[in-house]
Protein backbone atom coordinates (compact mmCIF):
# COMPACT_ATOMS: atom_id res chain seq x y z
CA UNK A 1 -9.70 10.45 -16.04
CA UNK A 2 -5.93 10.22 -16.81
CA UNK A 3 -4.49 7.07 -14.97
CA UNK A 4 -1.19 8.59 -15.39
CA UNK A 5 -0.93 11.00 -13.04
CA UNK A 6 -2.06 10.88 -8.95
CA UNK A 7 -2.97 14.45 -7.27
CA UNK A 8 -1.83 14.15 -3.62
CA UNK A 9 -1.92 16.75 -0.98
CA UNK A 10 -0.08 20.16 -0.59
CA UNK A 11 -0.25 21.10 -4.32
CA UNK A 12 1.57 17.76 -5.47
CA UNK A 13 1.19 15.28 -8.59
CA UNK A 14 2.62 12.02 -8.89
CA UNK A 15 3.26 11.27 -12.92
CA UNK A 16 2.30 7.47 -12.91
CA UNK A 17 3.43 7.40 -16.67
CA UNK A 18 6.09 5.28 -15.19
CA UNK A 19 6.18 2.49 -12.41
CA UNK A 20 6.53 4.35 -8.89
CA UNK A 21 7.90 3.05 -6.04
CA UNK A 22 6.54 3.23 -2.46
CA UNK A 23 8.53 2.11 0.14
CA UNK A 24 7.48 0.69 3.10
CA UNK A 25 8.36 2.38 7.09
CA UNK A 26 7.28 -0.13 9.37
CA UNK A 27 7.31 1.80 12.81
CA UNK A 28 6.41 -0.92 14.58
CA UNK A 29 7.64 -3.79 16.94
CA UNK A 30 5.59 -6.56 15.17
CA UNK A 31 4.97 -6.16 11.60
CA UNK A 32 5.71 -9.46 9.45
CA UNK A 33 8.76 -8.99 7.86
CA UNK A 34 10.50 -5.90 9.26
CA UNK A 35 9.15 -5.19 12.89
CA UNK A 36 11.30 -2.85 14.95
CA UNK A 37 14.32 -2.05 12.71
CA UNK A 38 13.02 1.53 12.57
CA UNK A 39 12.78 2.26 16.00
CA UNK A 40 13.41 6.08 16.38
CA UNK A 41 12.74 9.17 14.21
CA UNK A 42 16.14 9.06 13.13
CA UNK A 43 16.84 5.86 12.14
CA UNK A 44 13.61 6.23 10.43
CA UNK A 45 14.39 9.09 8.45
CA UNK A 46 18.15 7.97 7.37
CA UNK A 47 16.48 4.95 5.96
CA UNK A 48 13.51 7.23 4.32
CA UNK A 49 16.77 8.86 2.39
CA UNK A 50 18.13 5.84 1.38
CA UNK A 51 14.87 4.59 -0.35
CA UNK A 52 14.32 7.66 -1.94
CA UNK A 53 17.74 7.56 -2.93
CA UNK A 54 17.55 3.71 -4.73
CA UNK A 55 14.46 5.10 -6.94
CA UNK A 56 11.05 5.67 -3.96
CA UNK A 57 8.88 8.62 -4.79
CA UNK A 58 6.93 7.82 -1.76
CA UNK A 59 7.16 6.96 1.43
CA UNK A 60 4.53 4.83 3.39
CA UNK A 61 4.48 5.12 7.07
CA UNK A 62 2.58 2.97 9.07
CA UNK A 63 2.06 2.36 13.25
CA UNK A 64 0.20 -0.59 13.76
CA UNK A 65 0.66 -3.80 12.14
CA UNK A 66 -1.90 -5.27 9.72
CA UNK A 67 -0.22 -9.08 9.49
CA UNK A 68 -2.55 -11.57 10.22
CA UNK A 69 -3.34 -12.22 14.11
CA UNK A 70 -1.77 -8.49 14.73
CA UNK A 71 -3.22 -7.02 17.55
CA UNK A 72 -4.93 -3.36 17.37
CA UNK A 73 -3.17 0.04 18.68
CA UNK A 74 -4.88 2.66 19.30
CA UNK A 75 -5.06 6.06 17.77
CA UNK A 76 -3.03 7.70 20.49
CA UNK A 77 -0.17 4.94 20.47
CA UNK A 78 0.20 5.25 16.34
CA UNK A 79 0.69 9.01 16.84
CA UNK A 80 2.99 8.65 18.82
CA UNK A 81 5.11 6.45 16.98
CA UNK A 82 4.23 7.76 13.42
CA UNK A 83 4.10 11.30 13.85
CA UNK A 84 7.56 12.00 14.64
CA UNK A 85 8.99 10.21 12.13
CA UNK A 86 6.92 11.78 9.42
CA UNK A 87 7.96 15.50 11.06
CA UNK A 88 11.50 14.06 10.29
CA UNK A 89 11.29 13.00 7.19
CA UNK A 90 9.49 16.13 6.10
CA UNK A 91 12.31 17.98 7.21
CA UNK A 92 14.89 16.05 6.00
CA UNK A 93 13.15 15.74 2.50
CA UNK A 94 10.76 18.70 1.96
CA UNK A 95 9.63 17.57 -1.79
CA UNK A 96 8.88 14.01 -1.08
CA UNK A 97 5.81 12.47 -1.24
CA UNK A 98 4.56 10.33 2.21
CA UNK A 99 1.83 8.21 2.94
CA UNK A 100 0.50 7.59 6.47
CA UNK A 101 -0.97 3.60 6.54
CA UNK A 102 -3.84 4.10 9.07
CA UNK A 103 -8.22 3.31 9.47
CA UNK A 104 -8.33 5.90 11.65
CA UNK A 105 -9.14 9.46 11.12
CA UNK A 106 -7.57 10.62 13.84
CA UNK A 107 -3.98 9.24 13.29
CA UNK A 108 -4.10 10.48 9.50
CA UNK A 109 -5.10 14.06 10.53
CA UNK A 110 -1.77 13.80 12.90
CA UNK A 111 0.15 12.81 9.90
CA UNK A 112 -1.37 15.05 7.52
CA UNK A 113 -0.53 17.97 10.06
CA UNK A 114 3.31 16.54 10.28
CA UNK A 115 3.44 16.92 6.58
CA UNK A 116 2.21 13.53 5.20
CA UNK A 117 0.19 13.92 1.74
CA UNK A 118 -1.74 10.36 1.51
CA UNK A 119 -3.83 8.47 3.31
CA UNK A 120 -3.32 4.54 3.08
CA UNK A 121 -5.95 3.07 4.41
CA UNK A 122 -6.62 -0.55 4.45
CA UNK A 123 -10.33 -0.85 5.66
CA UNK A 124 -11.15 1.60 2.14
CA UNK A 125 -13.03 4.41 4.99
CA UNK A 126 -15.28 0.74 6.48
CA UNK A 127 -13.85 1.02 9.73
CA UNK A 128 -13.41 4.68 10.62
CA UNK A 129 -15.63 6.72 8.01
CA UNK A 130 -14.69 10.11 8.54
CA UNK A 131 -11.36 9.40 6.83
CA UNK A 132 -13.13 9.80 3.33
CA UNK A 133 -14.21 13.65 4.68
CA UNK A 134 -10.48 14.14 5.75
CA UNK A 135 -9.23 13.04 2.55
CA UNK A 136 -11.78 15.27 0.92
CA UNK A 137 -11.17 18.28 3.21
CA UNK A 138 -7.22 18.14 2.88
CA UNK A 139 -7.23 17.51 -0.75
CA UNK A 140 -4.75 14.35 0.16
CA UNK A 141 -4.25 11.16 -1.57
CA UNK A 142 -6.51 8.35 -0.82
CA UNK A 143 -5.28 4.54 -1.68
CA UNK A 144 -8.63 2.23 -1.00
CA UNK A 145 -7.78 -1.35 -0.28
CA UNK A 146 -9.75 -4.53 -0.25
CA UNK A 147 -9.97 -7.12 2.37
CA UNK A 148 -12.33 -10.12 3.61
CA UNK A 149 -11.58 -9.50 7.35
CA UNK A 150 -9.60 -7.45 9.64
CA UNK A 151 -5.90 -8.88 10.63
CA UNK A 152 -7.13 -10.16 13.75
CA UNK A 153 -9.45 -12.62 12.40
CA UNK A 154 -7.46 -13.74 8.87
CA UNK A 155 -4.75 -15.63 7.78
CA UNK A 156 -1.57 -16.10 5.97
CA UNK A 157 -2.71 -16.96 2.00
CA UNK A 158 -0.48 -20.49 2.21
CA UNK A 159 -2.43 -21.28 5.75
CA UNK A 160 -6.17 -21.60 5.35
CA UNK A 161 -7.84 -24.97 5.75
CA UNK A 162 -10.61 -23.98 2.82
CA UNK A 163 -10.00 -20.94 0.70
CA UNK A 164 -11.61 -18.08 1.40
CA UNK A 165 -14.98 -17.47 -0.81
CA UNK A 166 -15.62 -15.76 -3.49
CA UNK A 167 -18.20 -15.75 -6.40
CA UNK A 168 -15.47 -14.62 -8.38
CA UNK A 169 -12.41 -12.87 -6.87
CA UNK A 170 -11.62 -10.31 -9.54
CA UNK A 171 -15.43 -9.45 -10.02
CA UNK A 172 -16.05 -9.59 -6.32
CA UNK A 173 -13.12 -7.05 -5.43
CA UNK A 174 -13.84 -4.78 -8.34
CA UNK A 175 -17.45 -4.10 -7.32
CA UNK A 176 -16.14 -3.47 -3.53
CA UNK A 177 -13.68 -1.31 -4.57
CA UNK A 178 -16.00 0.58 -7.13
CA UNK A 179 -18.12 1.10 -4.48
CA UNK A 180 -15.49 2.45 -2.03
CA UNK A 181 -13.92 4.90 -4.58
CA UNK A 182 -17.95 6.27 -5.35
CA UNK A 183 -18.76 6.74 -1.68
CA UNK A 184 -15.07 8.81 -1.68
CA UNK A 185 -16.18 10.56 -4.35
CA UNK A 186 -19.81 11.52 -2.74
CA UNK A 187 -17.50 12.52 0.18
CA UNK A 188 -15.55 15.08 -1.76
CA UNK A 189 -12.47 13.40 -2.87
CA UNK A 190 -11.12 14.08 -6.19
CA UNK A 191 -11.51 11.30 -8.81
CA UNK A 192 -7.76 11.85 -9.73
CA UNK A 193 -6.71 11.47 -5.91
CA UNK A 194 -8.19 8.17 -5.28
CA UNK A 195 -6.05 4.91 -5.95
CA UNK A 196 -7.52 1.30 -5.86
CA UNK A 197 -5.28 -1.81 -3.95
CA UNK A 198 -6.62 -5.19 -4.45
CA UNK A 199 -5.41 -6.41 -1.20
CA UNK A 200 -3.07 -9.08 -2.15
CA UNK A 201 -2.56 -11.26 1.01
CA UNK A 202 -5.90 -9.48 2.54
CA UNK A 203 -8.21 -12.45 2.29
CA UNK A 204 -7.47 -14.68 -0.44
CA UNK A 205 -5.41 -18.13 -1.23
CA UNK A 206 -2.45 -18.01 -3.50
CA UNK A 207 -4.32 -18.68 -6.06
CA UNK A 208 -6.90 -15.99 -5.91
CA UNK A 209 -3.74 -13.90 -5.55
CA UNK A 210 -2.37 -14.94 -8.56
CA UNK A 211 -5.82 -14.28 -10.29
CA UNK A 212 -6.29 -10.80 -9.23
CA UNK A 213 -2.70 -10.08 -10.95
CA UNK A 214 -3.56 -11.68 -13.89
CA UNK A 215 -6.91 -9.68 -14.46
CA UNK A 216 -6.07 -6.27 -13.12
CA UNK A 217 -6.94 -5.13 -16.16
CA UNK A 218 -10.54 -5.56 -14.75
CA UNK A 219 -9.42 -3.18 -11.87
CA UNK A 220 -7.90 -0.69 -14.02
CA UNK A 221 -11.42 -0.46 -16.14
CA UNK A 222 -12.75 1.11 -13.02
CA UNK A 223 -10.64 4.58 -13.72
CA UNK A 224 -8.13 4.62 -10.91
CA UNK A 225 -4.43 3.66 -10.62
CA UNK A 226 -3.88 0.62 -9.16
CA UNK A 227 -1.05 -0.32 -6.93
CA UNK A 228 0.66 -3.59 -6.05
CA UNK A 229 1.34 -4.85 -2.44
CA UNK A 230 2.65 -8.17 -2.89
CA UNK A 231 6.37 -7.57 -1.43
CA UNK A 232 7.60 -10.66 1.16
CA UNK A 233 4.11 -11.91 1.19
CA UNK A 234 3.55 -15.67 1.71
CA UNK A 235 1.91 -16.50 -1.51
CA UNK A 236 4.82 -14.72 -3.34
CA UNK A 237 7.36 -17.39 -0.96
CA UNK A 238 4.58 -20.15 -1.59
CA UNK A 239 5.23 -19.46 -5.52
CA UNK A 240 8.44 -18.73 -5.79
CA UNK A 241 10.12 -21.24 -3.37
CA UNK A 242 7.35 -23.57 -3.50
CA UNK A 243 7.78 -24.16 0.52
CA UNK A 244 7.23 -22.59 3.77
CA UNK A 245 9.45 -19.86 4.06
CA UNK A 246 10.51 -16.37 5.75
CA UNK A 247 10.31 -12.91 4.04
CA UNK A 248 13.58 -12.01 4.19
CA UNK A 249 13.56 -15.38 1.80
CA UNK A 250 11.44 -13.79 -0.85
CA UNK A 251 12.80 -11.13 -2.79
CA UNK A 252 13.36 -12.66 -6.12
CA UNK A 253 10.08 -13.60 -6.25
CA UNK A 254 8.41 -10.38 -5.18
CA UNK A 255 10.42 -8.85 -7.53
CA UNK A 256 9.12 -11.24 -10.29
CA UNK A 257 5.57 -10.44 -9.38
CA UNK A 258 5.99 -6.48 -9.41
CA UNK A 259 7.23 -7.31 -12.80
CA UNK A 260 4.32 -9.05 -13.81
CA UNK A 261 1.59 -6.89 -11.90
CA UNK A 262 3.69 -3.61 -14.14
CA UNK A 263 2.66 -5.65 -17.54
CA UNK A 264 -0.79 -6.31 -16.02
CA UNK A 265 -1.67 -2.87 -15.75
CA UNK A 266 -0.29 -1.70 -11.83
CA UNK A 267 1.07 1.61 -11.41
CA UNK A 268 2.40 1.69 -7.87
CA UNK A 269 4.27 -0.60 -6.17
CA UNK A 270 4.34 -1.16 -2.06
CA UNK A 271 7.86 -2.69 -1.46
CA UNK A 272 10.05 -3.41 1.35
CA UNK A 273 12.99 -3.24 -0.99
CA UNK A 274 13.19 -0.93 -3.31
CA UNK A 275 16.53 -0.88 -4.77
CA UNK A 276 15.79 -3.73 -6.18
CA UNK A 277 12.20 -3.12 -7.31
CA UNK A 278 13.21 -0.05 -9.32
CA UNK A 279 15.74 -1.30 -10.84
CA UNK A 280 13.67 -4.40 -11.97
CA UNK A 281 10.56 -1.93 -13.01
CA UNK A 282 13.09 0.10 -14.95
CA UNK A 283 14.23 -2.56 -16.68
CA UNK A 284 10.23 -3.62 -17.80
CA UNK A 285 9.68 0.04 -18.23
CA UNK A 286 12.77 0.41 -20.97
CA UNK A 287 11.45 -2.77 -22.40
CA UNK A 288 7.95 -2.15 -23.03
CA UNK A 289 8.82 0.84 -24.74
């Protein structure tokens, strides 16, 4: 299959010929880096425009949290928060793409009814399994992502006493993630509406981080697009500032790393800020040609 393009719901396609941009809607009081700025449908949806605006061609929309330590909401608490917004957003900006970032079936159904067209889900269909027949039934985008443990029992990548284990990090994720996209596929989903996240920040030290970017060529062998989540993250402040440090404190280097996941073979690109992210992926984009 071509990795080039991404067939979402409602009839869309996303040409991944060059970087894309997914910006990130926090509607939530505690997520790590940008926890209640959006904090009604409104405010929600001018700052959907603005994104698009700076160079997003989709919008990711999440209700619960998935820092470490996080606590869990339940499906009837992220529909209420996430559900309006998306209804507002779709009808503010009928032709743009947007992702609901949910495990459970129930809140992505919601979404998917408000107008969303993806389903982000960080468990890759482990923790609520009918969300690989939804995805198959609507004909929406599925993004599979890998992680050692759920927030409430990981860490921060610059925090754990022993890293987390591995046989090999890049081999270890690809086989999970090969075997996530196949049990998608047995479900019904379309091979060209599946994309693959490595789950940077999900279960691994910096360095294991900084390994799966180098070798995501490895990923991409397995035939999907592959999209980058490293914006604010600690490992990227770890790197980059070589201290402990806050989010809002990182975006030269998450820049840096989009930049270097782009030339490693990701396609998509999970940012808080995407101004600057497009501009910087442009840039890389011109470059390479």
């Amino acid at each position: 299959m071509s990795t080039h393009r991404w067939q979402i719901g409602h009839g869309k396609v996303i040409d991944l010929s060059e970087p894309c941009i997914v910006a990130i809607l926090n509607i939530t009081p505690d997520s790590f880096s940008d926890g209640g700025k959006l904090d009604t449908p409104e405010v929600a949806a001018l700052h959907a425009e603005r994104c698009v605006e700076t160079g997003a061609r989709v919008l990711d929309i999440g209700g619960e949290s998935t820092r470490p330590g996080a606590e869990r909401i339940d499906a009837g608490e992220q529909i209420a928060r996430v559900v309006p917004v998306v209804a507002e957003i779709r009808r503010r900006l009928p032709e743009v793409a947007i992702s609901v970032d949910t495990t459970l079936a129930a809140v992505a159904q919601a979404a998917i009814d408000a107008g969303a067209d993806i389903i982000n889900d960080v468990s890759a269909g482990e923790e609520d399994g009918e969300i690989l027949s939804l995805a198959a039934s609507s004909g929406s985008g599925l993004i599979l992502m890998h992680r050692l443990a759920p927030p409430t029992e990981d860490s921060y990548s610059d925090r754990y006493d022993s890293n987390p284990r591995y046989a090999d990090v890049v081999a270890d994720v690809r086989s999970y993630l090969g075997a996530r996209m196949e049990l998608a596929l047995d479900a019904g989903v379309k091979r060209e509406s599946v994309v693959l996240d490595p789950g940077l920040g999900f279960g691994k030290s910096v360095e294991q981080n900084l390994e799966l970017i180098r070798r995501t060529g490895e990923l991409c062998e397995l035939g999907a697009p592959v999209m980058s989540a490293a914006s604010r993250k600690s490992f990227v402040g770890r790197v980059s500032l070589g201290r402990d440090s806050e989010p809002s404190e990182r975006l030269a280097g998450s820049v840096a790393v989009s930049a270097l996941h782009a030339q490693a073979g990701a396609r998509l690109f999970r940012v808080h800020d995407p101004a600057e992210h497009a501009q910087a992926l442009r840039v890389w984009s011109a470059t390479m040609g």
